[in-house]
Protein backbone atom coordinates (compact mmCIF):
# COMPACT_ATOMS: atom_id res chain seq x y z
CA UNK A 1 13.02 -4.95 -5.14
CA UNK A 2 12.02 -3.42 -1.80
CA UNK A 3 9.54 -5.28 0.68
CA UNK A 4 7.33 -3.10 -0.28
CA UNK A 5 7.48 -3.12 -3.69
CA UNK A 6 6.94 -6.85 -3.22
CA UNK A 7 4.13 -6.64 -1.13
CA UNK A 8 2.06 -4.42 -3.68
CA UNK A 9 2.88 -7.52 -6.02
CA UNK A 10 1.45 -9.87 -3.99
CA UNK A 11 -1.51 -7.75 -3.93
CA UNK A 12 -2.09 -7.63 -7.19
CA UNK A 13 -1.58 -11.61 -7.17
CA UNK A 14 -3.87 -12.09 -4.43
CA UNK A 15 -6.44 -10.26 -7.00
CA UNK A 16 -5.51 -12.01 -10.32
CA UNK A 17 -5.74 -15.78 -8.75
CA UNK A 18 -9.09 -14.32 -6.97
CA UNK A 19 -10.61 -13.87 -10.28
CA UNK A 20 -8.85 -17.54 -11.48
CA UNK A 21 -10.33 -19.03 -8.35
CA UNK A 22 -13.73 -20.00 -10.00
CA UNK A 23 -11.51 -21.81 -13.32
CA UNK A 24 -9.85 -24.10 -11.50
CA UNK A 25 -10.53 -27.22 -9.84
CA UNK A 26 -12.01 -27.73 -6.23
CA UNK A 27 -8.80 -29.61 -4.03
CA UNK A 28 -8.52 -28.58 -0.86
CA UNK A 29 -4.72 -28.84 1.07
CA UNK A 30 -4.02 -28.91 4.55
CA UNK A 31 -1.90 -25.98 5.83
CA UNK A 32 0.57 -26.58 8.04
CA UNK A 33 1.24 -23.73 11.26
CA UNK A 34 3.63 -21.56 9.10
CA UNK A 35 0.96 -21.37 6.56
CA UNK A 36 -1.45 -20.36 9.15
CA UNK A 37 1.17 -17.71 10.56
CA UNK A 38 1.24 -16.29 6.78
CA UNK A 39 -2.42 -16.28 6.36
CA UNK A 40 -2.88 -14.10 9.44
CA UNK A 41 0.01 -11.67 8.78
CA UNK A 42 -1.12 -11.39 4.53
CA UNK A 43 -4.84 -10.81 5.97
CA UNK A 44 -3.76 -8.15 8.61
CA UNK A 45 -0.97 -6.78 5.77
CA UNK A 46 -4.19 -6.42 3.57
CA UNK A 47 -6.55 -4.91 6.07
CA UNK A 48 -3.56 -2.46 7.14
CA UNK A 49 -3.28 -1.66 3.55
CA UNK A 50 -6.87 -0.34 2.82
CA UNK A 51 -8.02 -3.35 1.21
CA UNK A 52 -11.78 -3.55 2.00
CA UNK A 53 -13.84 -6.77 3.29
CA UNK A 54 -16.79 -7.15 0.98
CA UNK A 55 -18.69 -3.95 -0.62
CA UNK A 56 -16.29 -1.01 0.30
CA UNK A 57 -14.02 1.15 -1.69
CA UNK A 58 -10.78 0.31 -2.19
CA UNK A 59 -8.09 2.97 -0.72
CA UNK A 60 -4.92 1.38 -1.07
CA UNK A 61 -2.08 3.05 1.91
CA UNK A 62 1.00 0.47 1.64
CA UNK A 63 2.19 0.28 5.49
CA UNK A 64 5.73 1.63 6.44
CA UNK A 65 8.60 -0.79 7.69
CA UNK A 66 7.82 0.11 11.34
CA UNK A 67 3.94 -1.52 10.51
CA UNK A 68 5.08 -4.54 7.91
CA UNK A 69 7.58 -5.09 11.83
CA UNK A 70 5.05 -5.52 13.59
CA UNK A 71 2.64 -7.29 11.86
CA UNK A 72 5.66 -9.95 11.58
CA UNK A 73 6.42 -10.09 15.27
CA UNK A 74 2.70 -10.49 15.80
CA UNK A 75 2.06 -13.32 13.96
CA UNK A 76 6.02 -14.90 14.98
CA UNK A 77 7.41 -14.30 11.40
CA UNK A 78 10.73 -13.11 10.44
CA UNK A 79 11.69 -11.50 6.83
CA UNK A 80 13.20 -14.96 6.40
CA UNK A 81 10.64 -17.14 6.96
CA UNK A 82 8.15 -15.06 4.77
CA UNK A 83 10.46 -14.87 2.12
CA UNK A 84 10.77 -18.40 2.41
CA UNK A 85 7.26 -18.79 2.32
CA UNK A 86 6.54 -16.61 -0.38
CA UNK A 87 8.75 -19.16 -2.46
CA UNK A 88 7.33 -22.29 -1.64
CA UNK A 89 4.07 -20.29 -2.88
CA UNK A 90 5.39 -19.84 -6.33
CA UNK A 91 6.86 -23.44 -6.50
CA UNK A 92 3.31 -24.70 -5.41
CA UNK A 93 0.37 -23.21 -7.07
CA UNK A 94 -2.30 -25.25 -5.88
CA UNK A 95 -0.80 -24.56 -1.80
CA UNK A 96 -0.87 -21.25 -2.88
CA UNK A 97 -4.83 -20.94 -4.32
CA UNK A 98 -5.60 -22.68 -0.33
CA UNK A 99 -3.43 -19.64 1.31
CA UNK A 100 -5.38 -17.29 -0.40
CA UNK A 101 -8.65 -18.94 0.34
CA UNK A 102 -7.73 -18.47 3.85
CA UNK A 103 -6.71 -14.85 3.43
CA UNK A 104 -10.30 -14.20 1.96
CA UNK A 105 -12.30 -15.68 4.74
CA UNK A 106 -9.92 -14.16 7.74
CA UNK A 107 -10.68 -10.69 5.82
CA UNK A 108 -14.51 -11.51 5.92
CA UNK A 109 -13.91 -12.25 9.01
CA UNK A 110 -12.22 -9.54 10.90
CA UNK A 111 -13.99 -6.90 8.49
CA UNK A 112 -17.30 -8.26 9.95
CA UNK A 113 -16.10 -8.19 13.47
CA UNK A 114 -14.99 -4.47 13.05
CA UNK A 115 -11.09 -5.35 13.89
């Protein structure tokens, strides 16, 4: 499975526990500063993508390897520590819901300040 293959995955995760998000129950968990790293670079990933803040059209464009680089040196990632990541996520359900939370309001976010 390429990186990108397993991005578009994660998309269509990040959309399936959206809609789950109003079933489950209300516990919040603190993330720690890899977390937050991850939450910027799946927001920007997202936002590079074509995947709209609030009441646009959704034009999906998965970013090349040169892109999905630099979003990781940006937000001091390697391959390793999101694939790391991306494990503990799958392990951890409930950590995972919080991540996402996070990825929604930096995409408000950033889509309201025009970045």
């Amino acid at each position: 499975m390429t990186l990108r293959d397993t991005f578009r995955a994660s998309f269509f995760c990040l959309m399936f526990g959206c809609i789950l998000l109003g079933c489950t129950d209300k516990r919040s968990f603190t993330l720690d500063k890899d977390d937050i790293r991850f939450v910027g670079f799946y927001s920007d990933y997202l936002l590079v993508s074509g995947v709209p803040g609030e009441k646009e059209s959704v034009v999906l464009n998965a970013p090349n390897s040169i892109a999905i680089n630099e979003l990781l040196t940006r937000h001091a990632l390697t391959r390793e520590s999101l694939n790391r990541k991306t494990e503990a996520y799958k392990q951890n359900p409930e950590l995972w819901r919080e991540v996402l939370l996070q990825v929604r309001e930096s995409i408000r976010k950033k889509s309201a300040s025009g970045q």
